[in-house]
C-alpha atoms as a PDB file:
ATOM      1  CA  UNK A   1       0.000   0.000   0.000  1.00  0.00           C
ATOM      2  CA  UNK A   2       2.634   2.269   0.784  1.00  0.00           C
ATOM      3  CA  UNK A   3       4.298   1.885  -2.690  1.00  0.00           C
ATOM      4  CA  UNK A   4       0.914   3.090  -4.275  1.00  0.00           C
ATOM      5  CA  UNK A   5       0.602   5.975  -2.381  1.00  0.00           C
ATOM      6  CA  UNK A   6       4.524   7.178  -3.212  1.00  0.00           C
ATOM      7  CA  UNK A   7       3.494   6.389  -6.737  1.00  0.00           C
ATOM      8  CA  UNK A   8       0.285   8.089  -6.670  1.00  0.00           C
ATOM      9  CA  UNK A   9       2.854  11.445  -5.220  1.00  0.00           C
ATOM     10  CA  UNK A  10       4.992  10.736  -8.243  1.00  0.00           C
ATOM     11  CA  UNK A  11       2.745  10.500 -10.681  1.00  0.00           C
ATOM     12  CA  UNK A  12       1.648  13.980  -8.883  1.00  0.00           C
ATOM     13  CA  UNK A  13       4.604  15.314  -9.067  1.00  0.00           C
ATOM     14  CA  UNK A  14       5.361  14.362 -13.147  1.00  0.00           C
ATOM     15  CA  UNK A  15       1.913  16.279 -13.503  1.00  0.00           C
ATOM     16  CA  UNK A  16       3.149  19.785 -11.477  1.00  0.00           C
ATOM     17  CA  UNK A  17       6.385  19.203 -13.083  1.00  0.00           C
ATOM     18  CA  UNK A  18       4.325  19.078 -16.679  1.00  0.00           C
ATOM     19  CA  UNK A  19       2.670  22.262 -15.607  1.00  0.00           C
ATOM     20  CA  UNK A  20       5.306  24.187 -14.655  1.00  0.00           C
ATOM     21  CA  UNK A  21       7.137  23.311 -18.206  1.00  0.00           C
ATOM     22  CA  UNK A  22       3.838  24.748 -19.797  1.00  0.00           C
ATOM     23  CA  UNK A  23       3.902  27.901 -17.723  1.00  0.00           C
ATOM     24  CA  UNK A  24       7.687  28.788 -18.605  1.00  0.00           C
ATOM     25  CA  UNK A  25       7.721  27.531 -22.538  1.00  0.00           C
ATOM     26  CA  UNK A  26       9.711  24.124 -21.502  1.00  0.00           C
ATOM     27  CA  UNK A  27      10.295  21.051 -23.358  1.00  0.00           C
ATOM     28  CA  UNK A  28       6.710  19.372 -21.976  1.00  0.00           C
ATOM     29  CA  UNK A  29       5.728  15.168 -21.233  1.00  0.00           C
ATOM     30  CA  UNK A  30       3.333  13.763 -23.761  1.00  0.00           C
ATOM     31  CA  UNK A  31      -0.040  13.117 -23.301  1.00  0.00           C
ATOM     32  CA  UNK A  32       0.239   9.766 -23.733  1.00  0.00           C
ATOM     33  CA  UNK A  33       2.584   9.094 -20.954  1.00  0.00           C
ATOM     34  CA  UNK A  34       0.644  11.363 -18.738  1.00  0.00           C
ATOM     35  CA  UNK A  35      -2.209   8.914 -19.286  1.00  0.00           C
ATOM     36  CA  UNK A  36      -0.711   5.940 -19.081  1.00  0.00           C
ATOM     37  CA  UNK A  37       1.018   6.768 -15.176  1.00  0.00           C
ATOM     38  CA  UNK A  38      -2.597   7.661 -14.855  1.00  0.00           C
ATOM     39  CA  UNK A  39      -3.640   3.548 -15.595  1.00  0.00           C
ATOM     40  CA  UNK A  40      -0.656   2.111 -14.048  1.00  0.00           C
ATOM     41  CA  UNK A  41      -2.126   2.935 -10.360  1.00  0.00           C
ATOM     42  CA  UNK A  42      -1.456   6.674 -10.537  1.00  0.00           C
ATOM     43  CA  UNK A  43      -4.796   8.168 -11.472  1.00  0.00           C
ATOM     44  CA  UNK A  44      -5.653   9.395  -8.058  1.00  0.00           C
ATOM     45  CA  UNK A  45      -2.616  11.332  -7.814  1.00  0.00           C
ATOM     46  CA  UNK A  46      -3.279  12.688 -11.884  1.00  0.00           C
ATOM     47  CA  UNK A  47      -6.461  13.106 -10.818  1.00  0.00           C
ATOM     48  CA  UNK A  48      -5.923  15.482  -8.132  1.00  0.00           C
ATOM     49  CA  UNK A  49      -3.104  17.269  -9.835  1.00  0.00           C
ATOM     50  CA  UNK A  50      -5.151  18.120 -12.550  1.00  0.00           C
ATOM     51  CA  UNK A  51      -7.423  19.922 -10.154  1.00  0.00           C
ATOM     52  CA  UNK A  52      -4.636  21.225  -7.568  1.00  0.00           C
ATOM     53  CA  UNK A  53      -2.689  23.082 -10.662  1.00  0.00           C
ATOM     54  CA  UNK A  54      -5.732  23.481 -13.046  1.00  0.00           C
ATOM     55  CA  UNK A  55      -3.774  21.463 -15.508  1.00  0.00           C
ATOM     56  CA  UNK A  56      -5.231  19.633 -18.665  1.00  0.00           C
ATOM     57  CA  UNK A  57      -8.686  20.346 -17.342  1.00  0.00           C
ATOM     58  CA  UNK A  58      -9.498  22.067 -20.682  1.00  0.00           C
ATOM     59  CA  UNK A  59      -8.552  18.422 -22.551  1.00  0.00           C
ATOM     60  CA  UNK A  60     -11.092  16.224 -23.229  1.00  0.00           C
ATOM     61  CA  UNK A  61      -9.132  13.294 -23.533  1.00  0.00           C
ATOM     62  CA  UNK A  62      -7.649  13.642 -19.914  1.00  0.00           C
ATOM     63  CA  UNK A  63     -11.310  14.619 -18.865  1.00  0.00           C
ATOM     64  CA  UNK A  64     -12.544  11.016 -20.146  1.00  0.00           C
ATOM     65  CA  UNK A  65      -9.086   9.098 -19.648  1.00  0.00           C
ATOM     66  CA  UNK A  66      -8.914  10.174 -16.102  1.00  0.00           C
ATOM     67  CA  UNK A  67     -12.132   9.240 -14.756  1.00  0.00           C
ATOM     68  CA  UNK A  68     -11.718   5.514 -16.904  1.00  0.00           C
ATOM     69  CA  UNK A  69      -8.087   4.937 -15.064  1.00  0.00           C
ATOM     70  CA  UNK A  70      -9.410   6.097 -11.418  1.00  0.00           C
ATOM     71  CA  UNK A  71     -12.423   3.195 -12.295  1.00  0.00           C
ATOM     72  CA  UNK A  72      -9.616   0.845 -13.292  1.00  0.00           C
ATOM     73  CA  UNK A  73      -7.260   1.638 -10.283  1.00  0.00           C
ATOM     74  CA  UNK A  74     -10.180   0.714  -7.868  1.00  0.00           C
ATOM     75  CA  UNK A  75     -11.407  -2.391  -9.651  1.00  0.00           C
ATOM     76  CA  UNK A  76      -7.984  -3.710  -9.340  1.00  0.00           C
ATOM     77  CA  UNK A  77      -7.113  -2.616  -5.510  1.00  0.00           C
ATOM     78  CA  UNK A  78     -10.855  -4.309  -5.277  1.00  0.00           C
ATOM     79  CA  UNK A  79      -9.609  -7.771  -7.061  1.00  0.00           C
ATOM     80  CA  UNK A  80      -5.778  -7.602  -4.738  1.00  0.00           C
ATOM     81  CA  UNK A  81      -7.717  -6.518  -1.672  1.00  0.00           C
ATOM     82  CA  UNK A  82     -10.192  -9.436  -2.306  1.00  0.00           C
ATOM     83  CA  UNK A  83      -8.416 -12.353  -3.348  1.00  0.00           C
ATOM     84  CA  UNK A  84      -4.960 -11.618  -1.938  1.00  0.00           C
ATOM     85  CA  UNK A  85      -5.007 -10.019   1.235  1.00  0.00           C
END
């Protein structure tokens, strides 16, 4: 559990990190990448970066991705928490 959380703060992180690079002209992380941390077991922290930092809120693609890899991160803490622990 603790190695989700510190990769849900990474994945956090990455996102701030993207923003910043936006704000000051920056070579910037693709979307695609963004998304993906998002599905493997980061969306929580995407999620709430995207809110904290007002970043990639305008996208639709994060606004639908997002929500899909928050459903997926539960359903599989749901299928670990149930069958192995």
């Amino acid at each position: 559990m603790k190695a989700l959380i510190i990769w849900n703060i990474i994945v956090f992180v990455l996102y701030g990190i993207d923003k910043w690079k936006a704000m000051n002209g920056k070579w910037r992380i693709h979307e695609n990448t963004m998304i993906l941390w998002a599905f493997l077991m980061g969306a929580f922290g995407a999620a709430f970066a995207m809110v904290l930092f007002r970043h990639k809120t305008r996208k639709r693609i994060f606004l639908i991705m997002i929500p899909l890899a928050m459903l997926e991160n539960l359903a599989i803490l749901y299928f670990f928490g149930r069958y192995f622990l």
